[in-house]
Protein backbone atom coordinates (compact mmCIF):
# COMPACT_ATOMS: atom_id res chain seq x y z
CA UNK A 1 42.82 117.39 51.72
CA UNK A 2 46.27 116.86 50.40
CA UNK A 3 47.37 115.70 53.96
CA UNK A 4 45.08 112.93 53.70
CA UNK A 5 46.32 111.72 50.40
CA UNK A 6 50.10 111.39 52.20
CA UNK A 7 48.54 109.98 54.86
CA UNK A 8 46.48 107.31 52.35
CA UNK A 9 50.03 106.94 50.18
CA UNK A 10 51.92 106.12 53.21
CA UNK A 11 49.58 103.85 54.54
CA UNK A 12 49.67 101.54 51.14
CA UNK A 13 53.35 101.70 51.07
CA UNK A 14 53.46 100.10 54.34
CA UNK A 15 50.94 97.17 53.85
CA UNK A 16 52.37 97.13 50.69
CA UNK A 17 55.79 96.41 51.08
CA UNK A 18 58.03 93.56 49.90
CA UNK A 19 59.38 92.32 53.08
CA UNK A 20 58.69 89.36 54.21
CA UNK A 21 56.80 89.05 57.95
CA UNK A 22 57.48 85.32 58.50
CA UNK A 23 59.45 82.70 57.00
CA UNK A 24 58.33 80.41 54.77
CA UNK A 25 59.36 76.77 54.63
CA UNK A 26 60.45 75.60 51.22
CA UNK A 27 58.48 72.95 50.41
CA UNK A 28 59.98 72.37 46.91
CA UNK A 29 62.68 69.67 47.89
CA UNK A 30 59.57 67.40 49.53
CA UNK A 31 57.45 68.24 46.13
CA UNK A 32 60.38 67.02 43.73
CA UNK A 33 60.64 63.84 45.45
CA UNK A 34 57.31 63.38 45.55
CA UNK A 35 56.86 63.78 41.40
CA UNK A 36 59.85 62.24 40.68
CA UNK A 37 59.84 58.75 42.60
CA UNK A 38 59.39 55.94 40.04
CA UNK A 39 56.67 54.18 41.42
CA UNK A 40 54.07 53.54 38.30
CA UNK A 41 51.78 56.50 39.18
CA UNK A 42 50.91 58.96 36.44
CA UNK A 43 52.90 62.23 37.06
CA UNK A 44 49.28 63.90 37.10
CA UNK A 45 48.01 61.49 39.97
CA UNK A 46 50.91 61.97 42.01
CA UNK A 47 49.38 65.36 43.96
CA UNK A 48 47.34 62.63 45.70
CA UNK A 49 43.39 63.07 46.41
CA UNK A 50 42.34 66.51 45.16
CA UNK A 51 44.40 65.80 41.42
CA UNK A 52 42.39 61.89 41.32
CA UNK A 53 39.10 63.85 41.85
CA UNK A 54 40.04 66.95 39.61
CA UNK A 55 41.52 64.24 36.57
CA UNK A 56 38.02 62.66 36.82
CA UNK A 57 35.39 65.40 37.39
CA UNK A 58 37.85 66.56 34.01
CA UNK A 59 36.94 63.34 32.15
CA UNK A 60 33.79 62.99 33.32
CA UNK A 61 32.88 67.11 31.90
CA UNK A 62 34.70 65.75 28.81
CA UNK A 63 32.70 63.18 27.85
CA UNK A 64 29.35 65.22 28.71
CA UNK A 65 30.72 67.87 26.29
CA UNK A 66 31.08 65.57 23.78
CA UNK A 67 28.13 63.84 23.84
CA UNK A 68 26.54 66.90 23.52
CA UNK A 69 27.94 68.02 20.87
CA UNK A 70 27.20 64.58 19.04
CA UNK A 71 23.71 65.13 19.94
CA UNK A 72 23.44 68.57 18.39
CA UNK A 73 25.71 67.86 15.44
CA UNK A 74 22.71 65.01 14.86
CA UNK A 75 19.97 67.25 15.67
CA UNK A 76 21.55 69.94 13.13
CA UNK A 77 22.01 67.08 10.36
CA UNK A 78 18.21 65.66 10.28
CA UNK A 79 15.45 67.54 9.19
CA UNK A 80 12.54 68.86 11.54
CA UNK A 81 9.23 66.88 11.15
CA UNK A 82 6.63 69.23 9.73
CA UNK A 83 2.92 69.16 11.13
């Protein structure tokens, strides 16, 4: 039984490790040119597609959650109608 713990611990350690199987290109360089050209795009539109449609569908969720809460701040605020 204890033999298949080592086993099991030895195993992790070796998927586990910290050293690196392939190279990585740094893409950091390409990113900070990319956010810091001047070119009269806000710096949270500059990510391209994916940040336009993740800025809107995050406008679009904040005015629905305001709304809302308008609505049941006004709900809250007038009395019920007895029968």
């Amino acid at each position: 039984m204890f033999r298949a713990f080592l086993g099991l611990r030895q195993l992790s350690q070796r998927t586990l490790s910290t050293t690196a199987r392939r190279q990585v290109q740094n893409k950091v360089p390409e990113k900070q040119k990319i956010f810091q050209e001047d070119n009269g795009i806000p710096v949270y539109l500059k990510g391209g597609a994916g940040d336009t449609v993740l800025y809107k569908c995050t406008m679009a969720l904040t005015v629905l959650g305001t709304g809302f809460v308008v609505y049941e701040l006004v709900s809250a605020a007038l009395p019920k109608k007895k029968k």
